[in-house]
Protein backbone atom coordinates (compact mmCIF):
# COMPACT_ATOMS: atom_id res chain seq x y z
CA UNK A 1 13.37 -3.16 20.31
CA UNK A 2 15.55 -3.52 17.23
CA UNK A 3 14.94 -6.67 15.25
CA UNK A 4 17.10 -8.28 12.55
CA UNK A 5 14.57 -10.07 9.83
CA UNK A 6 15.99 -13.38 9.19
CA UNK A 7 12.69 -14.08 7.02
CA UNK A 8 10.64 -12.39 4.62
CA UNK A 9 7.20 -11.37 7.03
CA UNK A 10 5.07 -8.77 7.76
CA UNK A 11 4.82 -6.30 10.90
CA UNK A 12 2.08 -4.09 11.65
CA UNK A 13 1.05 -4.57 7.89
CA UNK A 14 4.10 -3.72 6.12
CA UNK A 15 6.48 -6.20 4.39
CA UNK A 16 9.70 -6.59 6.16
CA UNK A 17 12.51 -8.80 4.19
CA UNK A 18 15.66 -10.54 4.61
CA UNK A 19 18.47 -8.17 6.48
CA UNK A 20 16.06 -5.61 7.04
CA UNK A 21 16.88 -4.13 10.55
CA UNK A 22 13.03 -2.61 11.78
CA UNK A 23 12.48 -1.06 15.43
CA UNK A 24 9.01 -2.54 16.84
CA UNK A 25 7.14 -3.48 20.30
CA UNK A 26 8.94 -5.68 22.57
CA UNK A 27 5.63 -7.95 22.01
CA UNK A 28 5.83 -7.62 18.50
CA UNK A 29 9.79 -8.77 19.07
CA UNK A 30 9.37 -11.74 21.50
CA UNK A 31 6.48 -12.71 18.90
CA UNK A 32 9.25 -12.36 15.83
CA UNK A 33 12.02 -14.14 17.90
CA UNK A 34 10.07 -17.07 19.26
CA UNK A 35 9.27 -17.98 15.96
CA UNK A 36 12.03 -17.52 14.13
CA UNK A 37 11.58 -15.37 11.55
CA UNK A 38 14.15 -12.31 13.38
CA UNK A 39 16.68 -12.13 16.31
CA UNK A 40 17.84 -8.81 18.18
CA UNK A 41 19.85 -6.57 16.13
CA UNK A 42 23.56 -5.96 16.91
CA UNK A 43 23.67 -2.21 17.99
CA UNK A 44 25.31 -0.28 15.30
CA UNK A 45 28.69 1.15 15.70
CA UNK A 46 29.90 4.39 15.25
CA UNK A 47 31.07 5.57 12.11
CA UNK A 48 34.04 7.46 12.19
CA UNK A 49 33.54 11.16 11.20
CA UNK A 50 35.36 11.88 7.55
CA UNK A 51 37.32 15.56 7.48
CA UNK A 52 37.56 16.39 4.09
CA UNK A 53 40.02 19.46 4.34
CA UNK A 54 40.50 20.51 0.48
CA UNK A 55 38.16 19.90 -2.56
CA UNK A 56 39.79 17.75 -4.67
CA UNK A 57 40.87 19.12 -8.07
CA UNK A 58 38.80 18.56 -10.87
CA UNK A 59 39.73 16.00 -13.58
CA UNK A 60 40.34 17.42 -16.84
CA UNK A 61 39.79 15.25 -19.71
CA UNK A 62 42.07 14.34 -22.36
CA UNK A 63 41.20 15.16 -26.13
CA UNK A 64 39.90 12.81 -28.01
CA UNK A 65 41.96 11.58 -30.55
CA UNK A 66 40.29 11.84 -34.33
CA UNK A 67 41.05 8.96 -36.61
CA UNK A 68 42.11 9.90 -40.17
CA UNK A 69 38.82 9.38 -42.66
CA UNK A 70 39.37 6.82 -45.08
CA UNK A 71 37.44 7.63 -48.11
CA UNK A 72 37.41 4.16 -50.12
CA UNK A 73 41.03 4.83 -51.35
CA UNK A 74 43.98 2.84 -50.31
């Protein structure tokens, strides 16, 4: 079962923190839930697939600009 941690704990041994999303036992999960410390995940939704149909063109940049040296004299 997919568990959102609400609070910092530890499953099986490793850490599991705040907005962590973790997949464990559906013992392990009523354990979690009852006691506040996660509640069942929202099931992720799909990501819509991004078609990248040219490569952009590469930014050239612009020449620096050199200041005029100013040897002590005014």
């Amino acid at each position: 079962m997919r568990l959102l941690i609400l609070r910092q704990t530890s499953i099986a041994g490793q850490p599991a923190r705040v907005g962590d999303v973790v997949e464990v036992s559906d013992r392990d999960a009523r354990l979690l839930i009852g006691s506040g410390k996660a509640e069942a995940a929202p099931v992720p939704a799909a990501r819509p697939a991004v078609v990248v149909t040219q490569d952009p063109e590469p930014v050239q940049p612009k020449p620096r600009q050199r200041r005029a040296k100013s040897h002590g004299t005014a």
